[in-house]
C-alpha atoms as a PDB file:
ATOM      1  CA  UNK A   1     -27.891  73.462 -25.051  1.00  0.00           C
ATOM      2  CA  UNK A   2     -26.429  70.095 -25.474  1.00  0.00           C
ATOM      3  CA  UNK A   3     -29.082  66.706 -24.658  1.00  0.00           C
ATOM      4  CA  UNK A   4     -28.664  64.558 -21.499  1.00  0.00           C
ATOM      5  CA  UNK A   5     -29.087  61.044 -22.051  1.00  0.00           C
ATOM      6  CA  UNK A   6     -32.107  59.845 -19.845  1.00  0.00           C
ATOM      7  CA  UNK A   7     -30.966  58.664 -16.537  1.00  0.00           C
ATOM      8  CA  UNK A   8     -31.390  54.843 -16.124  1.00  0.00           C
ATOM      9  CA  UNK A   9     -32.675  53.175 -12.640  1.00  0.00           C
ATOM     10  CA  UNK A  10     -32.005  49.648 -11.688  1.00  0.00           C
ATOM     11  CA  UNK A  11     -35.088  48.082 -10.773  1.00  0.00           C
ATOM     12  CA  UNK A  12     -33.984  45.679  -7.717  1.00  0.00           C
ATOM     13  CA  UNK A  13     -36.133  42.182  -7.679  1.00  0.00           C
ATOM     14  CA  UNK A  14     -39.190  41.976  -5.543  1.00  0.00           C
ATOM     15  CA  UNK A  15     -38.764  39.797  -2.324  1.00  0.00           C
ATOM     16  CA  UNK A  16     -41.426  37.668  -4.365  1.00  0.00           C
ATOM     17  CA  UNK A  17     -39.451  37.123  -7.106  1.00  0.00           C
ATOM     18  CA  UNK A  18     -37.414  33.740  -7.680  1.00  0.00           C
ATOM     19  CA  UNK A  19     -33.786  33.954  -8.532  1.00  0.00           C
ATOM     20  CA  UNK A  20     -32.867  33.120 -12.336  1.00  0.00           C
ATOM     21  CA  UNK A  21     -30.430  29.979 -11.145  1.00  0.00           C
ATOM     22  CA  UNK A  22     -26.971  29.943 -13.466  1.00  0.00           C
ATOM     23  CA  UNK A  23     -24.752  27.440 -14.033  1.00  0.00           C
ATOM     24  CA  UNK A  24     -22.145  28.117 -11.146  1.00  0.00           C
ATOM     25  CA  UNK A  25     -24.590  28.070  -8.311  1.00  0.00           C
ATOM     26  CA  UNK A  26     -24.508  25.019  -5.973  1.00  0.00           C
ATOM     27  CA  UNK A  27     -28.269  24.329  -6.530  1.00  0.00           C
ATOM     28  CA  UNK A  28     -27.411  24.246 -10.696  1.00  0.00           C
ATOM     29  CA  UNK A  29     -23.814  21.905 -10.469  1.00  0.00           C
ATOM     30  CA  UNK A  30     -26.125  19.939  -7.827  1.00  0.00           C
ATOM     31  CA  UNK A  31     -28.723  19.404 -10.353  1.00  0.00           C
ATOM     32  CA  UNK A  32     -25.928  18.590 -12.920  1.00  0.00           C
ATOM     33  CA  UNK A  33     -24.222  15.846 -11.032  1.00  0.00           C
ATOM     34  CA  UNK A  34     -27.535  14.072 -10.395  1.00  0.00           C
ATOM     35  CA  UNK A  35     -28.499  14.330 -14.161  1.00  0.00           C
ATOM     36  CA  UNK A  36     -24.842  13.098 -15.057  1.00  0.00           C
ATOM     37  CA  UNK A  37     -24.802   9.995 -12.060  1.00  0.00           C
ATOM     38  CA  UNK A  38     -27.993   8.851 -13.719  1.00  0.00           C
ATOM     39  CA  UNK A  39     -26.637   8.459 -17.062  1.00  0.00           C
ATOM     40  CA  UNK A  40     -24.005   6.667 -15.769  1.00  0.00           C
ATOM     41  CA  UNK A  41     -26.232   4.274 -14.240  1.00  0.00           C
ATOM     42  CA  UNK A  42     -26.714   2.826 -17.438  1.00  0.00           C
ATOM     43  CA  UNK A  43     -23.100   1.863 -18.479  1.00  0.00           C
ATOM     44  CA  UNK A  44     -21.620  -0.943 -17.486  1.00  0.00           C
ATOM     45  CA  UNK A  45     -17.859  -1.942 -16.874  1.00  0.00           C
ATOM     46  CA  UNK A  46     -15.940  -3.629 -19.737  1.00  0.00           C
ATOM     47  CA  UNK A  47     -14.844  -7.173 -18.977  1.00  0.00           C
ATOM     48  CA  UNK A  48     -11.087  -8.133 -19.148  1.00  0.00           C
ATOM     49  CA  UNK A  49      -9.661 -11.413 -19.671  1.00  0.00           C
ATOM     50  CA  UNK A  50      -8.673 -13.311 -16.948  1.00  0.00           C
ATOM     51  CA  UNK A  51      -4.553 -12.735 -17.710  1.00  0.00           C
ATOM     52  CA  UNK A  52      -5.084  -9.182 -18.500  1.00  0.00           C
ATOM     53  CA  UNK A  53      -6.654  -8.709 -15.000  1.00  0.00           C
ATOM     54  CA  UNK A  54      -3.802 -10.290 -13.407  1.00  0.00           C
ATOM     55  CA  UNK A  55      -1.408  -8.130 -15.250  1.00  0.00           C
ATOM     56  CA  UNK A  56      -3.182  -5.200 -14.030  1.00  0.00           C
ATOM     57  CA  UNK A  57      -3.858  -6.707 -10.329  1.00  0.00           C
ATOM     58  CA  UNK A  58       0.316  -6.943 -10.004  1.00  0.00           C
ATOM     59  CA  UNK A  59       1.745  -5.226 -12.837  1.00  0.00           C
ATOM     60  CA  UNK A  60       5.438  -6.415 -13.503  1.00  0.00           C
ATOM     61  CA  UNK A  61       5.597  -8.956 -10.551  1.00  0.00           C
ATOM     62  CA  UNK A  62       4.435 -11.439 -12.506  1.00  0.00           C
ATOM     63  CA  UNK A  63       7.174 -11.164 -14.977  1.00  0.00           C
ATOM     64  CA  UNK A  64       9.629 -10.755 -12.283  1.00  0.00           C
ATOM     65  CA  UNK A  65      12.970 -12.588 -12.710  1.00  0.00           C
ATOM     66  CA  UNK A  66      13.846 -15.094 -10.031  1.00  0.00           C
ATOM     67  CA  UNK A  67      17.162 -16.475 -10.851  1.00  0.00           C
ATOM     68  CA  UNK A  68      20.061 -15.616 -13.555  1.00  0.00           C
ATOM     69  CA  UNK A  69      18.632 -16.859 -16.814  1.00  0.00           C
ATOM     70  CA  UNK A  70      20.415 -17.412 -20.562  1.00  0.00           C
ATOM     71  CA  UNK A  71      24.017 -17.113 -20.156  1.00  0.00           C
ATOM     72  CA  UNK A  72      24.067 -14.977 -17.506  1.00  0.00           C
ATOM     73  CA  UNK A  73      24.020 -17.709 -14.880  1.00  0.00           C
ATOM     74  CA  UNK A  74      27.208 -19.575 -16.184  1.00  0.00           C
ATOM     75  CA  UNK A  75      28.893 -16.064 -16.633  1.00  0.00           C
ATOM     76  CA  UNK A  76      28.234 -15.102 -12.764  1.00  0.00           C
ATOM     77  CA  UNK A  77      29.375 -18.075 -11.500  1.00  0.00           C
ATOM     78  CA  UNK A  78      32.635 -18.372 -13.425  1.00  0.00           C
ATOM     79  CA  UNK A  79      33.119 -14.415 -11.730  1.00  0.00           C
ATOM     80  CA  UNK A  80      32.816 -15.605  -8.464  1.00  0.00           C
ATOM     81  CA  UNK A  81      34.598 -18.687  -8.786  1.00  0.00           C
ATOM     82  CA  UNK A  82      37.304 -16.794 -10.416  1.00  0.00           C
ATOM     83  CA  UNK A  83      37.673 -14.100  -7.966  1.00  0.00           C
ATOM     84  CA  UNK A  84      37.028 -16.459  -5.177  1.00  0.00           C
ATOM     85  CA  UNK A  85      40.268 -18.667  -6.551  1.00  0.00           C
ATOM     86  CA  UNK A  86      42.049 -15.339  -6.655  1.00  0.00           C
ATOM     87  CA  UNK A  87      42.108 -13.941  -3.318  1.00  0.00           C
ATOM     88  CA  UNK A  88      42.880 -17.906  -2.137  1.00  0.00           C
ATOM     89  CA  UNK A  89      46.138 -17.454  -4.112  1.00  0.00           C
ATOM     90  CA  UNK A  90      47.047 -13.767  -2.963  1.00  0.00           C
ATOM     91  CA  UNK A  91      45.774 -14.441   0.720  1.00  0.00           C
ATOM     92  CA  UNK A  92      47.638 -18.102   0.888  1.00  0.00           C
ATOM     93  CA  UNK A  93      49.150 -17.811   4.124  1.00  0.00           C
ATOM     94  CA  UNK A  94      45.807 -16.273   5.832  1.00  0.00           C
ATOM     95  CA  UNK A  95      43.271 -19.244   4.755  1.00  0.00           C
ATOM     96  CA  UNK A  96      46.713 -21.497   6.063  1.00  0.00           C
ATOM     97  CA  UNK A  97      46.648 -19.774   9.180  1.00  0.00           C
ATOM     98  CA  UNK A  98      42.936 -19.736   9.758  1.00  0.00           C
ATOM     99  CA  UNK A  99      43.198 -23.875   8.657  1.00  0.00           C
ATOM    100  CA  UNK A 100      45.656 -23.806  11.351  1.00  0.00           C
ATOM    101  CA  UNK A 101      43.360 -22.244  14.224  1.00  0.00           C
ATOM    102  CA  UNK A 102      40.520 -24.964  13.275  1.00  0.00           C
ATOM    103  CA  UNK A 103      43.212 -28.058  13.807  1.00  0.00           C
ATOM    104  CA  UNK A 104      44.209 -27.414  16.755  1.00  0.00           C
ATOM    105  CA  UNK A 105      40.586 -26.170  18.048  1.00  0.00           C
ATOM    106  CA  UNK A 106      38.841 -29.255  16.200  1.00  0.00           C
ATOM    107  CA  UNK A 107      40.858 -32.560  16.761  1.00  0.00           C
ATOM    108  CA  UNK A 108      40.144 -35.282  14.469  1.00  0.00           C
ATOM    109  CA  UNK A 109      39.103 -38.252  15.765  1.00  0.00           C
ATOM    110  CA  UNK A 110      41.591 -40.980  14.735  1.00  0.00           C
ATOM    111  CA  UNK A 111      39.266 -43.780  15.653  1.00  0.00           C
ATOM    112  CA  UNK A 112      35.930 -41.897  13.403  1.00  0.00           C
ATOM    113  CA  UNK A 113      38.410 -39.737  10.710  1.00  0.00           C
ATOM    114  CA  UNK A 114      35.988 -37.251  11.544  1.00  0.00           C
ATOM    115  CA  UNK A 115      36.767 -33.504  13.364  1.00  0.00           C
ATOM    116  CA  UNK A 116      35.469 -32.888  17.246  1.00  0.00           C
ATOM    117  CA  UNK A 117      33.783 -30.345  18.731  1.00  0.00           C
ATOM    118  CA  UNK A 118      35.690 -26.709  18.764  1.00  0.00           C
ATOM    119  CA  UNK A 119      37.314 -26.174  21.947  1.00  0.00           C
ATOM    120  CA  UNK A 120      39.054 -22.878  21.599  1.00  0.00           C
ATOM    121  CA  UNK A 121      39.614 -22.722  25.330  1.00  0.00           C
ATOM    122  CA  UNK A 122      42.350 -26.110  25.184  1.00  0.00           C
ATOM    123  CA  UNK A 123      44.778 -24.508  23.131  1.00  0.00           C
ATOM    124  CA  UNK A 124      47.451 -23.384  24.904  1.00  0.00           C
ATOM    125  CA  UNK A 125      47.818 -19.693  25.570  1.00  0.00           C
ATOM    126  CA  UNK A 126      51.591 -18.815  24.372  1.00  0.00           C
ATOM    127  CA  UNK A 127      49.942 -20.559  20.728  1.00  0.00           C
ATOM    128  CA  UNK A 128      47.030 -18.352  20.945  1.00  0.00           C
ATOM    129  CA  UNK A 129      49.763 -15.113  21.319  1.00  0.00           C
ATOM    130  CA  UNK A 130      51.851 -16.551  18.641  1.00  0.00           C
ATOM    131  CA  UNK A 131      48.321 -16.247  16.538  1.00  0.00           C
ATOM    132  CA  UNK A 132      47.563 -12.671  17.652  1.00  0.00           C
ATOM    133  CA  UNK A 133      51.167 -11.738  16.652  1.00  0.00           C
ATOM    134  CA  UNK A 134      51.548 -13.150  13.194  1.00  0.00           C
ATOM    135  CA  UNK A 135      48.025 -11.952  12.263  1.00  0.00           C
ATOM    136  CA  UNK A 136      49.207  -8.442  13.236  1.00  0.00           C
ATOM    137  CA  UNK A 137      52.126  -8.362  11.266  1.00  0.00           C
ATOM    138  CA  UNK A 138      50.733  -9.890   8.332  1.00  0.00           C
ATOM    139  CA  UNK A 139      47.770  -7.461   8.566  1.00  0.00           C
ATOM    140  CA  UNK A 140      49.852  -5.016   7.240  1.00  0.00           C
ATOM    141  CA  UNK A 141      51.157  -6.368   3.709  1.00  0.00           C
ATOM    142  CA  UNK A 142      47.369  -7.574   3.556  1.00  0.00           C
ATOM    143  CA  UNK A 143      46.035  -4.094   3.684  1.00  0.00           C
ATOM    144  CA  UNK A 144      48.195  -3.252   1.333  1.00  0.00           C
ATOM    145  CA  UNK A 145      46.961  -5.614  -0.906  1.00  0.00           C
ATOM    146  CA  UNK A 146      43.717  -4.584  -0.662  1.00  0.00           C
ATOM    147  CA  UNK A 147      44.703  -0.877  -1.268  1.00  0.00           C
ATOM    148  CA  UNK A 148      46.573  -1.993  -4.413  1.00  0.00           C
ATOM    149  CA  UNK A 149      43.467  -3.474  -5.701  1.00  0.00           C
ATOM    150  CA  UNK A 150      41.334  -0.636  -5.127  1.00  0.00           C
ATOM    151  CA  UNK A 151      43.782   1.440  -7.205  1.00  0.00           C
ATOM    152  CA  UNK A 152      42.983  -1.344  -9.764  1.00  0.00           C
ATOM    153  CA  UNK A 153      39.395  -1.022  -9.739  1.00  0.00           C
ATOM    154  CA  UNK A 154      39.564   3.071  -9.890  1.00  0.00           C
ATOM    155  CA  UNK A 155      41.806   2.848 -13.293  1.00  0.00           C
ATOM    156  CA  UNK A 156      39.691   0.280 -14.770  1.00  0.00           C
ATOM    157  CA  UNK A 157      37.543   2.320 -14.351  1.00  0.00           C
ATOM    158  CA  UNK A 158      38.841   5.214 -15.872  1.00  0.00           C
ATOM    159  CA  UNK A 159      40.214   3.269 -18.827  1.00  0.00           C
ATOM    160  CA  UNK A 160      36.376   2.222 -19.324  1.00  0.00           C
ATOM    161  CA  UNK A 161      35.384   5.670 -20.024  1.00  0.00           C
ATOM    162  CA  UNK A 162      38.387   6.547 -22.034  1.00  0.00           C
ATOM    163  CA  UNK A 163      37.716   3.580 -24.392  1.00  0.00           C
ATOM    164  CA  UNK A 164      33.732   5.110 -24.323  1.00  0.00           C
ATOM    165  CA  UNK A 165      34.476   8.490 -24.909  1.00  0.00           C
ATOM    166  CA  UNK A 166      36.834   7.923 -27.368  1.00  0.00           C
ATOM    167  CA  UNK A 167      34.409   6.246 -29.717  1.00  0.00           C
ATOM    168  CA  UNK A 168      31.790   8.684 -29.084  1.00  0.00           C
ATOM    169  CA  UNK A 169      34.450  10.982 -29.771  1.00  0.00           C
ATOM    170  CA  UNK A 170      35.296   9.100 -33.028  1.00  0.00           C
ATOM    171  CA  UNK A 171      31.945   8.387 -33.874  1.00  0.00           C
ATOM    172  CA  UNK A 172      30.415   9.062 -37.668  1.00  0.00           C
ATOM    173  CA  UNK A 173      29.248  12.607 -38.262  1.00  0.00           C
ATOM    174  CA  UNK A 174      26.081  13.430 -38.338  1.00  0.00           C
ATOM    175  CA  UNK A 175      24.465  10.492 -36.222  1.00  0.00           C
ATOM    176  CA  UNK A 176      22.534  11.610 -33.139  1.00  0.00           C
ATOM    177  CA  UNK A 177      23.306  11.522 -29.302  1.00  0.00           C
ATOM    178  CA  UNK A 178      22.013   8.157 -29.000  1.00  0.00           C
ATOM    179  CA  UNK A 179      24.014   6.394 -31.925  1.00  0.00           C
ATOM    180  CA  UNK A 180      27.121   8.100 -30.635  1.00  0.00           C
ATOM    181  CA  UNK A 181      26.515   6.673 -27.147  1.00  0.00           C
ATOM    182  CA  UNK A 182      25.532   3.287 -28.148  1.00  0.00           C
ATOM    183  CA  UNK A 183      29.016   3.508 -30.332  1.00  0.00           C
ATOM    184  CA  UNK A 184      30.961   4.275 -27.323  1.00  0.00           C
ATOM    185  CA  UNK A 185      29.008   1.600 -25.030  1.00  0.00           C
ATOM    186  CA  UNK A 186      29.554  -1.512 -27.774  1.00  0.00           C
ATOM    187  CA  UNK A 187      33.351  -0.358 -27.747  1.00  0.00           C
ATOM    188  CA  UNK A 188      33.746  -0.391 -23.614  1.00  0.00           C
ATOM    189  CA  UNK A 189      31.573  -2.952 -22.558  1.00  0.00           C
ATOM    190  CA  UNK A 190      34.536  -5.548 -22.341  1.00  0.00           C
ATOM    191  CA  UNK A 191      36.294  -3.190 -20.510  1.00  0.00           C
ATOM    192  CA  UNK A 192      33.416  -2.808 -18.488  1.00  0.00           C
ATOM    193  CA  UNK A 193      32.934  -6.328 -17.248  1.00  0.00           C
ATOM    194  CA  UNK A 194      36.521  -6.287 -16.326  1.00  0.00           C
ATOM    195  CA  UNK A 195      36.237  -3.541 -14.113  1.00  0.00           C
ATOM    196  CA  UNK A 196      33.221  -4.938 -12.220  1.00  0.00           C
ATOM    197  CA  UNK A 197      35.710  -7.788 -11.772  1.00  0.00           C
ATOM    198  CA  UNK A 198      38.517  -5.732 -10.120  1.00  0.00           C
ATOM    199  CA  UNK A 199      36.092  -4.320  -7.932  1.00  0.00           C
ATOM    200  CA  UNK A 200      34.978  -7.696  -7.007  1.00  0.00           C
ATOM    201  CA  UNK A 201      38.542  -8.723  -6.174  1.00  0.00           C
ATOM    202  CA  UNK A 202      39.074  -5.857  -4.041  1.00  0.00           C
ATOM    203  CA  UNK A 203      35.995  -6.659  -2.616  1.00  0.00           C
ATOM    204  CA  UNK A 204      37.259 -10.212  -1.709  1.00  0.00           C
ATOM    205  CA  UNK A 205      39.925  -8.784  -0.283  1.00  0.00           C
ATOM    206  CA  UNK A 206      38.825  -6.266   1.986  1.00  0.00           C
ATOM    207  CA  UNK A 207      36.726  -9.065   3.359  1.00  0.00           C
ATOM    208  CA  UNK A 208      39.800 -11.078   4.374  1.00  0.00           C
ATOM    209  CA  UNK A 209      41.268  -8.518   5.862  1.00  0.00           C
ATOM    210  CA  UNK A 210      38.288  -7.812   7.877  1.00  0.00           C
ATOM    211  CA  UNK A 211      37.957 -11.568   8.934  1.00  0.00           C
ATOM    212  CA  UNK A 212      41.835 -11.336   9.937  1.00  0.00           C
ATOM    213  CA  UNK A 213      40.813  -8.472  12.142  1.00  0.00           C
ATOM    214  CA  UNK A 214      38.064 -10.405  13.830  1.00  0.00           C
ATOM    215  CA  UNK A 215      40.232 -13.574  14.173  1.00  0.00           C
ATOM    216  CA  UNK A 216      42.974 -11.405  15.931  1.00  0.00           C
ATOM    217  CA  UNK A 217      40.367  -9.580  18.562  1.00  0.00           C
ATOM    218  CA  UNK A 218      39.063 -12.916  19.611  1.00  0.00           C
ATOM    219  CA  UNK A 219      42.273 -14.340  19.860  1.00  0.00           C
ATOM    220  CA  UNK A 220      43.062 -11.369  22.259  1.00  0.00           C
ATOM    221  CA  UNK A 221      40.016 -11.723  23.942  1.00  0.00           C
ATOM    222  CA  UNK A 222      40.608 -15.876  25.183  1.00  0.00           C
ATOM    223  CA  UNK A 223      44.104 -14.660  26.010  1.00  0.00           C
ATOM    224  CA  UNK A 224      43.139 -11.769  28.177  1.00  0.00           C
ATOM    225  CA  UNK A 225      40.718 -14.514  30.158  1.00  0.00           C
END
């Protein structure tokens, strides 16, 4: 006959008996975390410089640009003034007719040279439907002035990523992503600027057109008084 292997009993632990405490019971990580706050009693903070705890206090606002600086500042305002001279020149006869409505609202004083109070109400009424007329009718060509100049901005647009892809396309072989893509941003970047100014132009001029609008309905509204 073959031996059995002596049958082995677990011997439970007595009521009496204390538990063996291991690492993962509360009492044990409760015991650690008092032994570990201790030694950190001991340590104290390092001390930064004054500026360094600014920095950190309001990290980047400090260093926060204000105003155009370098040659940015002459460059933005020679954009707006050009644009600004623009739209005078394509929207002549709306800034005339707008100089017009102040006139004969504002009387100048012949006595002081200088303008009176607006009085919109004292113009006469068949002027004030003369207005509303000829700022309907030239609402039209103005509109499409303003949708001409979007057109602009949408192929200056696309010529500013021909000229880019075109010298990433063209680009030497072997250089990386990045090299090619700098290459084609040097090579567009005039184009660039000039397509942020047609945008700005048709910017200009879909705010004439809106101020033409505005002029028209409160024309319409003093002659429906």
């Amino acid at each position: 006959m073959t031996a059995t292997a002596p049958i082995e009993f677990y011997d439970a632990p007595s009521a009496t008996e204390e538990p063996v405490a291991s690492p993962s019971t509360p009492s044990a990580l409760s015991e650690a975390v008092a032994e570990l706050d201790e030694a950190l009693e001991g340590l104290d903070e390092p001390e930064l410089p004054v500026e360094r705890e600014r920095t950190l206090r309001a990290p980047g606002f400090t260093r926060m640009p204000v105003s155009w600086h370098g040659d940015h500042a002459p460059m933005i305002r020679t954009i707006n003034v050009m644009a600004e001279e623009w739209v005078r020149q394509e929207f002549d006869d709306l800034f005339a007719l707008k100089e017009e409505i102040e006139r004969a609202a504002c009387p100048i004083d012949l006595s002081t040279g200088e303008k009176g109070r607006p009085d919109y109400a004292a113009i006469p009424e068949t002027r004030k439907q003369h207005w509303v007329l000829e700022l309907s009718i030239k609402l039209v060509d103005w509109e499409q002035k303003a949708a001409a100049l979007w057109g602009e901005a949408m192929m200056a647009k696309v010529i500013r990523q021909e000229v880019f892809t075109d010298a990433y396309l063209n680009a030497v072989k072997g250089r990386t992503v990045e090299d090619r893509t700098q290459s084609g941003q040097n090579a567009s970047l005039q184009d660039y600027y000039f397509a942020v100014l047609c945008a700005l132009r048709h910017k200009h001029a879909v705010a004439a057109c809106s101020g033409a609008e505005r002029l028209c309905q409160r024309l319409k509204d003093f002659c429906a008084r």
